[in-house]
Protein backbone atom coordinates (compact mmCIF):
# COMPACT_ATOMS: atom_id res chain seq x y z
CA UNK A 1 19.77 122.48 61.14
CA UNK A 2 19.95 121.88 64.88
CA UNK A 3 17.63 123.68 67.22
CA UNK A 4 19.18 126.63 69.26
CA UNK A 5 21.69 125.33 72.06
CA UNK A 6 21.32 121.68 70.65
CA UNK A 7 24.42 120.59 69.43
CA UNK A 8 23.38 118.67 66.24
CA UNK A 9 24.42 114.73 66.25
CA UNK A 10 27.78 113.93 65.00
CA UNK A 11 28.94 117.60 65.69
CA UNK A 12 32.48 117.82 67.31
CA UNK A 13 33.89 119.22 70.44
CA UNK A 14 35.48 121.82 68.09
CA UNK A 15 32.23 122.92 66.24
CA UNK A 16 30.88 123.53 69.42
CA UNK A 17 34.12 125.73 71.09
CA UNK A 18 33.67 127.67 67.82
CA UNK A 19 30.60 128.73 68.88
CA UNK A 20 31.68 130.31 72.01
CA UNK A 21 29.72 128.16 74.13
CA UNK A 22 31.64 125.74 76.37
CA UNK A 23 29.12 124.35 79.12
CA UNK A 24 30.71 122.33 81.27
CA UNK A 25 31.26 118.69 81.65
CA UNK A 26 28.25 118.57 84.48
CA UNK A 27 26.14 120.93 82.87
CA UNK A 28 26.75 118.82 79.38
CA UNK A 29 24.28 116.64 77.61
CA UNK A 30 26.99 114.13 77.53
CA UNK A 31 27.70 114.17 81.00
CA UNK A 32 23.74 114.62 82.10
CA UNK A 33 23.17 111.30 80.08
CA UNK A 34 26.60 110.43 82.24
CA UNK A 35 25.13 110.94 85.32
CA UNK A 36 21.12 109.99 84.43
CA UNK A 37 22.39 106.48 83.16
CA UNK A 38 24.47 106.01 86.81
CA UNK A 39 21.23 106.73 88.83
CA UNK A 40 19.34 103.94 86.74
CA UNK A 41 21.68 101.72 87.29
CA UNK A 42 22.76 102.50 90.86
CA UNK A 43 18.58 101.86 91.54
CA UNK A 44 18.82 98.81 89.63
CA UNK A 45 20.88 97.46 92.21
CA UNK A 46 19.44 98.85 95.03
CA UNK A 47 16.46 97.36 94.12
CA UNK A 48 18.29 93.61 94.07
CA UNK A 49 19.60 94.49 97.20
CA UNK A 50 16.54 95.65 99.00
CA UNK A 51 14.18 92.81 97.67
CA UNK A 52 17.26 90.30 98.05
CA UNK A 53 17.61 91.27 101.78
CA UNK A 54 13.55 91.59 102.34
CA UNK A 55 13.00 88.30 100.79
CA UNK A 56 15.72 86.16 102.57
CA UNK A 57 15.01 87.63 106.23
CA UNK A 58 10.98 86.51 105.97
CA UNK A 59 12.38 83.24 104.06
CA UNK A 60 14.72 82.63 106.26
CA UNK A 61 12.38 83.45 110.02
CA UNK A 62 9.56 81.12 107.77
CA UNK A 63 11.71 77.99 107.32
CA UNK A 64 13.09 78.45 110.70
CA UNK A 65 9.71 78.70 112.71
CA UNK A 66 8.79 75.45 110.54
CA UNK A 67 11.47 73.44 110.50
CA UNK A 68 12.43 74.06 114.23
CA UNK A 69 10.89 76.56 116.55
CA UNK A 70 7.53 75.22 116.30
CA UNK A 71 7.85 71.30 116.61
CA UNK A 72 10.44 71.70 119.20
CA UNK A 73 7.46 73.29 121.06
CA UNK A 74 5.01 71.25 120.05
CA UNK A 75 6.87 68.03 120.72
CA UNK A 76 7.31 69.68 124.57
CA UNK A 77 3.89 70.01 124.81
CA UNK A 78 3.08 66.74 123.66
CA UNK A 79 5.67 65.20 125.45
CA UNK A 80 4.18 66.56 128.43
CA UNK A 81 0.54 65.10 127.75
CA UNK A 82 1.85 61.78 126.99
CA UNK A 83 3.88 61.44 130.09
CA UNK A 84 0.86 62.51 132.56
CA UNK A 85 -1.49 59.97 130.50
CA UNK A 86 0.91 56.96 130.91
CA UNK A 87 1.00 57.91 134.12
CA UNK A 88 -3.06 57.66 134.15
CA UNK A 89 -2.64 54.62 132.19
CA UNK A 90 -0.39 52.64 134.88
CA UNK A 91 -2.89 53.78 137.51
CA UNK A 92 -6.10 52.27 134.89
CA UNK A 93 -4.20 49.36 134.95
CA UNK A 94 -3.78 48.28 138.77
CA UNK A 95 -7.51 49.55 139.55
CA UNK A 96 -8.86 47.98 136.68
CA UNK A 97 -6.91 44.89 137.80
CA UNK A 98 -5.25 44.19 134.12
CA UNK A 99 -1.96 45.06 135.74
CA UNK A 100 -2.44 41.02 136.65
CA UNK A 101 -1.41 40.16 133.33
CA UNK A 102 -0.34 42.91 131.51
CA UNK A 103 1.86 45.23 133.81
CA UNK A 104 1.42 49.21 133.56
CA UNK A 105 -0.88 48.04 130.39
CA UNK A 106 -0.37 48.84 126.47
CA UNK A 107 -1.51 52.42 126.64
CA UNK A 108 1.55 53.03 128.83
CA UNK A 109 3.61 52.00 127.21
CA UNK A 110 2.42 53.80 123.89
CA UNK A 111 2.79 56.75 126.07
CA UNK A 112 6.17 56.48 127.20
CA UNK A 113 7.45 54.98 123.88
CA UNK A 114 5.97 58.69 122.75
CA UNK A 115 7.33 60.61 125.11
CA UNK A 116 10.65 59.30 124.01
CA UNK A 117 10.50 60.04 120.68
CA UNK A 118 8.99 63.64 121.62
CA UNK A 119 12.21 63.95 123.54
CA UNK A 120 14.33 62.67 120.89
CA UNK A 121 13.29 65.41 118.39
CA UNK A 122 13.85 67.48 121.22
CA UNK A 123 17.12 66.87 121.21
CA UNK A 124 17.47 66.86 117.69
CA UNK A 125 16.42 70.94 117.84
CA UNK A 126 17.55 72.42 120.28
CA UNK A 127 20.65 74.04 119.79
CA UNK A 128 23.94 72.77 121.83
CA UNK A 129 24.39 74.57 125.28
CA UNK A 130 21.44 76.65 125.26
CA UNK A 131 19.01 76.31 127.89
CA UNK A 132 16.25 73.98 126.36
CA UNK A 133 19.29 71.65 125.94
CA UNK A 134 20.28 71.64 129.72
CA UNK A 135 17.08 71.35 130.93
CA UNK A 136 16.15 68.31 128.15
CA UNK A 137 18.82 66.59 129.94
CA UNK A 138 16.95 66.93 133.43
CA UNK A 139 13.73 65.92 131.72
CA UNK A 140 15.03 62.75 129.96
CA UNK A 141 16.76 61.61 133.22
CA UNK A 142 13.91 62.36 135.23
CA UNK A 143 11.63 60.13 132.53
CA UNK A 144 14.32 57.03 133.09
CA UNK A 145 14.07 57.14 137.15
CA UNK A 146 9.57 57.55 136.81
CA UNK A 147 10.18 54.42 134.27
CA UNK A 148 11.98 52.67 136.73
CA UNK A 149 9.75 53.23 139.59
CA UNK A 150 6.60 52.03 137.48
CA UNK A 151 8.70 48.64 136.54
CA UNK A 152 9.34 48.36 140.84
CA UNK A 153 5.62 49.30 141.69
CA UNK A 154 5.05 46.13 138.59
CA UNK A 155 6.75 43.84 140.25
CA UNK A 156 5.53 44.22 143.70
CA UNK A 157 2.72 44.25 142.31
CA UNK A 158 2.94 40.61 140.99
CA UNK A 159 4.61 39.28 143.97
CA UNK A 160 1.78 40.90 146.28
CA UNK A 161 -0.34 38.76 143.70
CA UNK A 162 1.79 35.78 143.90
CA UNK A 163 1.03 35.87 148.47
CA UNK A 164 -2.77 35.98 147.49
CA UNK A 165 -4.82 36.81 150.82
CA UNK A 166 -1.27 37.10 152.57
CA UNK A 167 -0.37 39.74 150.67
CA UNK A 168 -2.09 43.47 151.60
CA UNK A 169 -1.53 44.98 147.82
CA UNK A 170 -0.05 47.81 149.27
CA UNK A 171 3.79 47.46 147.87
CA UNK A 172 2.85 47.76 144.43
CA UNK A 173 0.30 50.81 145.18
CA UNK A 174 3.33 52.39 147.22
CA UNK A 175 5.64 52.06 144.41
CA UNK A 176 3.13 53.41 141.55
CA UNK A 177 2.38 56.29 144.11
CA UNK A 178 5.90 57.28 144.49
CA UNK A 179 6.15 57.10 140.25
CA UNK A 180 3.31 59.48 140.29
CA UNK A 181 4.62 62.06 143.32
CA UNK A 182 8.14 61.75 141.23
CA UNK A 183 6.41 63.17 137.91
CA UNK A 184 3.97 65.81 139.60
CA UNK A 185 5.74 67.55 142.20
CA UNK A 186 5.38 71.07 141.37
CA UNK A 187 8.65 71.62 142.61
CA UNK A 188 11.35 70.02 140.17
CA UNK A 189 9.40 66.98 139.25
CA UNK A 190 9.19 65.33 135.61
CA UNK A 191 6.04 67.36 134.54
CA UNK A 192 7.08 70.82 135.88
CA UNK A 193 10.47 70.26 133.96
CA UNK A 194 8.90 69.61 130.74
CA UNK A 195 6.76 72.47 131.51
CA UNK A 196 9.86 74.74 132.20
CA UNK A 197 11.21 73.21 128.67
CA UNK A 198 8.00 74.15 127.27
CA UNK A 199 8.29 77.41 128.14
CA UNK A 200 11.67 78.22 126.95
CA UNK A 201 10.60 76.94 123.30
CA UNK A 202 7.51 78.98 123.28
CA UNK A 203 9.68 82.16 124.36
CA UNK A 204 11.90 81.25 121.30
CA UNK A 205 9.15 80.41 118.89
CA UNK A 206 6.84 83.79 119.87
CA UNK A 207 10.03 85.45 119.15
CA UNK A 208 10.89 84.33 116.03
CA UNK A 209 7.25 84.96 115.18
CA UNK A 210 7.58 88.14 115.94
CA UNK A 211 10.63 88.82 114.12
CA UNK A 212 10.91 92.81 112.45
CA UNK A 213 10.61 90.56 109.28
CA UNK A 214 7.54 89.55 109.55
CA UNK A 215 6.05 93.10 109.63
CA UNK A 216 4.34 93.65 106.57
CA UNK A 217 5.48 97.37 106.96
CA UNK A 218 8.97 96.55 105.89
CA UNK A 219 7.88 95.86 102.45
CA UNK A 220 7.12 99.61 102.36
CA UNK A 221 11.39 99.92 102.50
CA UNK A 222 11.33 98.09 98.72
CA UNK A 223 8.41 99.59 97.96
CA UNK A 224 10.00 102.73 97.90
CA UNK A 225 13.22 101.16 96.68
CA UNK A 226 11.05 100.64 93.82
CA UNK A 227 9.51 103.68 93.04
CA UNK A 228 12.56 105.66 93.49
CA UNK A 229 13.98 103.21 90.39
CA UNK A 230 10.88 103.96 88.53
CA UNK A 231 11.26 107.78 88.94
CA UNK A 232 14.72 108.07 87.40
CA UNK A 233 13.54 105.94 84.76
CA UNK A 234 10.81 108.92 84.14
CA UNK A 235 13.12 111.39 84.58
CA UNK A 236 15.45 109.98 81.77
CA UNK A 237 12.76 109.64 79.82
CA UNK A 238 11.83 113.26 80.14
CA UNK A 239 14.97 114.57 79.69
CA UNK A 240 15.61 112.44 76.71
CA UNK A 241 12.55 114.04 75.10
CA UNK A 242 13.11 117.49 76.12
CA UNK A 243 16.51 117.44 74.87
CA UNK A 244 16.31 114.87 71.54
CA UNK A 245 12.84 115.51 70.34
CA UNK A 246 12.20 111.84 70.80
CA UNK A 247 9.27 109.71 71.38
CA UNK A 248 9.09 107.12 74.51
CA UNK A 249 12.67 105.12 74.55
CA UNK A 250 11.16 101.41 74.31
CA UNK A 251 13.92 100.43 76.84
CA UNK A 252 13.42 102.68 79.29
CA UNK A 253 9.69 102.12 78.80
CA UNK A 254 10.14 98.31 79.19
CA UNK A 255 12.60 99.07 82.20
CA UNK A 256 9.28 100.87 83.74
CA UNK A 257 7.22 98.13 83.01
CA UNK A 258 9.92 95.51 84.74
CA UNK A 259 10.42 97.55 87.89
CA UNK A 260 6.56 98.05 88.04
CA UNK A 261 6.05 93.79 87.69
CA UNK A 262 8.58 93.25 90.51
CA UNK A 263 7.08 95.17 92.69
CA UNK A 264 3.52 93.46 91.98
CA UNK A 265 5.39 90.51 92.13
CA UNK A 266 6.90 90.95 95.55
CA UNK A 267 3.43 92.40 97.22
CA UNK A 268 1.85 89.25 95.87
CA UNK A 269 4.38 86.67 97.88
CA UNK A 270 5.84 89.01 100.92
CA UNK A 271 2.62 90.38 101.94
CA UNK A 272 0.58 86.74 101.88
CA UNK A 273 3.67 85.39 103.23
CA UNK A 274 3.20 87.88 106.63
CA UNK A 275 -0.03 86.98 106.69
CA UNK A 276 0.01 83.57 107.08
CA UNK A 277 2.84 83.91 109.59
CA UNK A 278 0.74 86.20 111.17
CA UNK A 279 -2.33 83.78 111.25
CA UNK A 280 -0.22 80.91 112.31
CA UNK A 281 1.14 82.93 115.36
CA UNK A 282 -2.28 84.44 116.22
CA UNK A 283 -4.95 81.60 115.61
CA UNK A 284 -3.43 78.02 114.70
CA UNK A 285 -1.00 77.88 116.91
CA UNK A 286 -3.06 78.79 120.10
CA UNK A 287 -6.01 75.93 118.68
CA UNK A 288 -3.87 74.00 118.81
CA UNK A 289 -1.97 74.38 121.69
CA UNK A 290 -5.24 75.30 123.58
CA UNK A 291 -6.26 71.49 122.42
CA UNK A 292 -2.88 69.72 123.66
CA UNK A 293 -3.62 71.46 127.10
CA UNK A 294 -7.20 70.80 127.29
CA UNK A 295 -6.64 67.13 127.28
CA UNK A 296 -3.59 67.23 129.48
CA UNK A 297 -6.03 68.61 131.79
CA UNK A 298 -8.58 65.77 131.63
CA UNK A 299 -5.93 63.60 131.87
CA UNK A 300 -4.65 64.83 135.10
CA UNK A 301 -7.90 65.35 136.54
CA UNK A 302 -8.49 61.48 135.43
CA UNK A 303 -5.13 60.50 137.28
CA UNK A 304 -5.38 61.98 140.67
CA UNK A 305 -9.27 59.93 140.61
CA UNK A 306 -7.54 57.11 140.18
CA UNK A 307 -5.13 57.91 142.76
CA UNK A 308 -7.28 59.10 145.15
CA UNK A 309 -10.24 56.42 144.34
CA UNK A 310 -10.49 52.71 144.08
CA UNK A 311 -14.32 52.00 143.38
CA UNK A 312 -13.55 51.82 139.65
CA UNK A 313 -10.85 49.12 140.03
CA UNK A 314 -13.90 46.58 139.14
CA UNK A 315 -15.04 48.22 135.60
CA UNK A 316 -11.48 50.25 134.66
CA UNK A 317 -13.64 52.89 133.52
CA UNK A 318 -11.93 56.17 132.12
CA UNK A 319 -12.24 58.74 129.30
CA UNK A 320 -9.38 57.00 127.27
CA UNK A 321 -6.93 59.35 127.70
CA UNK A 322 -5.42 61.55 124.89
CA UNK A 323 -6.68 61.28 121.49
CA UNK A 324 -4.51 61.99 119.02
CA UNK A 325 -6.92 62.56 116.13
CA UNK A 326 -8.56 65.64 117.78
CA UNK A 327 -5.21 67.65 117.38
CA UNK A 328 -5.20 67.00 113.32
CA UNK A 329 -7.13 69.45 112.36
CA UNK A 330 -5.55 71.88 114.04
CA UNK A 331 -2.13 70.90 113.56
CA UNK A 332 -3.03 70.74 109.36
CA UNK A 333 -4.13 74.13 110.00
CA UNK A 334 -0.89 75.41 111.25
CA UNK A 335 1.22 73.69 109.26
CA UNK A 336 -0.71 74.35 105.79
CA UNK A 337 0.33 78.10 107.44
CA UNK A 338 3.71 77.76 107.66
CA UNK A 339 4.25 76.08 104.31
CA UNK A 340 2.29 79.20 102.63
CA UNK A 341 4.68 81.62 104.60
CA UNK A 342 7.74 79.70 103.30
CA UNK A 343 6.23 79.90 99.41
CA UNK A 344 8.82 82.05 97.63
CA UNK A 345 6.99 82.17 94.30
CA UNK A 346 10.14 82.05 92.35
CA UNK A 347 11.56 85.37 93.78
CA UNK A 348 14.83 84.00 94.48
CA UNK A 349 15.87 83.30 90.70
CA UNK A 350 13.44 86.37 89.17
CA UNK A 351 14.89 89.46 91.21
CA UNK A 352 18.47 88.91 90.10
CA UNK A 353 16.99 88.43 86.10
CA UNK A 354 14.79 91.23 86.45
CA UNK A 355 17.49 93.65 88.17
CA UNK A 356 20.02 92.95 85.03
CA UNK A 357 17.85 93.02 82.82
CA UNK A 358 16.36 96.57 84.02
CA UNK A 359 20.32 97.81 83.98
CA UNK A 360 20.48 96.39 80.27
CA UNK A 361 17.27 98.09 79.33
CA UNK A 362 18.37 101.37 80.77
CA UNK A 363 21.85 101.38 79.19
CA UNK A 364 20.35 100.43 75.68
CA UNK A 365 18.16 103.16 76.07
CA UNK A 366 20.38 105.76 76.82
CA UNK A 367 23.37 104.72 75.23
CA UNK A 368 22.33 105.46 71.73
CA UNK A 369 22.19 109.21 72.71
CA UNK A 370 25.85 109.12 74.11
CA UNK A 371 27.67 107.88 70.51
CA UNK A 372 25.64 110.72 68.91
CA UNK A 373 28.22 112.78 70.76
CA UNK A 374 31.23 111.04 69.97
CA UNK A 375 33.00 113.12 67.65
């Protein structure tokens, strides 16, 4: 016998208007089961949605800061070292006297070879008509006309060689000193417009850095996508019990369980994922940028010695210029970084499989309870 105002399974619509009650279609188990499954489902898919949306902005800002914000800055800065040391280099060169036999020297052309390919990659990133492509147009020109000059300042150089004691050396010097006030004029030279290209890839990288999605905050938006799906679970639940006399619905419990592993499973790739962004932005990337400029300043302290100074032009002594192998830790650092930050974990294929199959759970849960009404 069915419990008072509990319409006994398998009962008809008629059974019931005998009684005298007619609820209506809201206030109806039928149509509460109606509306409970709906919710489930409607959370289901705002939970896809949410974690979709949350996963592809920090994916997307991660790949992009990788792939091209940060080398297009780091092959400005670079760039910019290389230059000022071949320019240091061509000066080692005539002091040292090697620029006898071997011109500007090997280490300038290293440099400039470098400086090229910086500039290529440049080119490569920046996007078409945008300001960093304008002004890589400047620099690149600018690079051809100091090239030139050093190949001039060369070959005076050798013909003031081939006079001997007729010759004062002072053509070539001229030459390589109008090279040099060509790259470091402050105003508009080849150095300050790298600098100026620099600048307008670190603005671009700092603000893709600093892009809403990489706020660890904004996982609190699934977060509570998530619980919201996990309380209407609960509430069916409940409802099923206080109206059935059931025990737990294994669907609905495994539903709870699902919605309870995505959620683990999202904190345990988004949140790293804004850390490591948040690392690489705050700590790798100033080591190593803070490295790059160090050694551009030695270099440029080194070059205006040799400008300025001729005693060494017997030994060719000098620090070396840039070394490479000192930025490789730091650059390992940042990259190791980024690559963490772009680590989806699988989230991409799961959140789609999990959302479905929390629907399907929910709906074979609650369905059973709807054909006990069909009459």
């Amino acid at each position: 016998m069915a419990a008072a105002g509990i319409p006994a399974p398998g009962v008809s619509g008629q059974a019931v208007a005998a009684s005298g009650v007619l609820p209506s279609p809201r206030q109806s188990t039928p149509g509460r089961l109606r509306r409970q499954l709906i919710v489930v489902l409607v959370t289901a898919v705002l939970l896809w949605v949410t974690a979709t949306i949350l996963l592809g902005g920090l994916d997307g800002t991660a790949v992009s800061v990788r792939g091209a914000a940060s080398p297009a800055f780091l092959n400005a800065i670079e760039a910019r070292a290389t230059v000022s040391d071949a320019d240091r280099a061509a000066w080692q060169s005539f002091r040292s006297g090697e620029a006898q036999l071997a011109g500007p020297g090997q280490v300038y052309q290293n440099d400039i070879t470098t400086a090229g390919q910086d500039l290529e990659r440049l080119a490569a990133l920046e996007p078409p008509g945008g300001a960093g492509s304008q002004q890589l147009q400047t620099v690149s020109g600018q690079l051809v006309n100091y090239q030139a000059l050093v190949e001039q300042a060369d070959a005076a150089n050798r013909a003031d060689i081939a006079l001997g004691s007729a010759s004062g050396h002072d053509l070539g010097y001229a030459y390589l000193t109008y090279a040099s006030n060509s790259m470091r004029d402050p105003q508009g030279g080849l150095l300050a417009s790298i600098d100026q290209l620099a600048a307008v890839d670190h603005h671009a990288l700092d603000r893709q850095m600093a892009s809403p999605w990489t706020d660890p905050a904004l996982f609190l938006t699934f977060a509570a996508a998530g619980l919201l799906g996990l309380g209407s679970i609960i509430a069916t639940q409940v409802f099923l019990r206080r109206r059935f006399r059931r025990a737990t619905s294994p669907p609905l419990l495994l539903a709870a369980a699902l919605i309870c592993g995505l959620l683990a499973w999202m904190a345990f790739v988004i949140l790293p994922a804004d850390a490591a962004l948040s690392a690489a932005r705050a700590t790798a990337l100033p080591r190593l940028t803070g490295i790059w400029q160090s050694q551009t300043r030695a270099v440029d302290a080194e070059a205006a010695l040799l400008r300025t100074n001729a005693a060494g032009n017997a030994s060719g002594a000098g620090s070396g210029g840039l070394s490479v192998t000192a930025t490789q830790p730091a650059s390992g650092t940042l990259d190791a970084h980024l690559v963490s930050a772009e680590n989806s974990g699988g989230l991409p294929i799961g959140i789609p499989g999990l959302a479905v199959l929390i629907a399907g759970l929910a709906y074979l849960g609650i369905r059973p309870r709807l054909n006990e009404y069909r009459g």
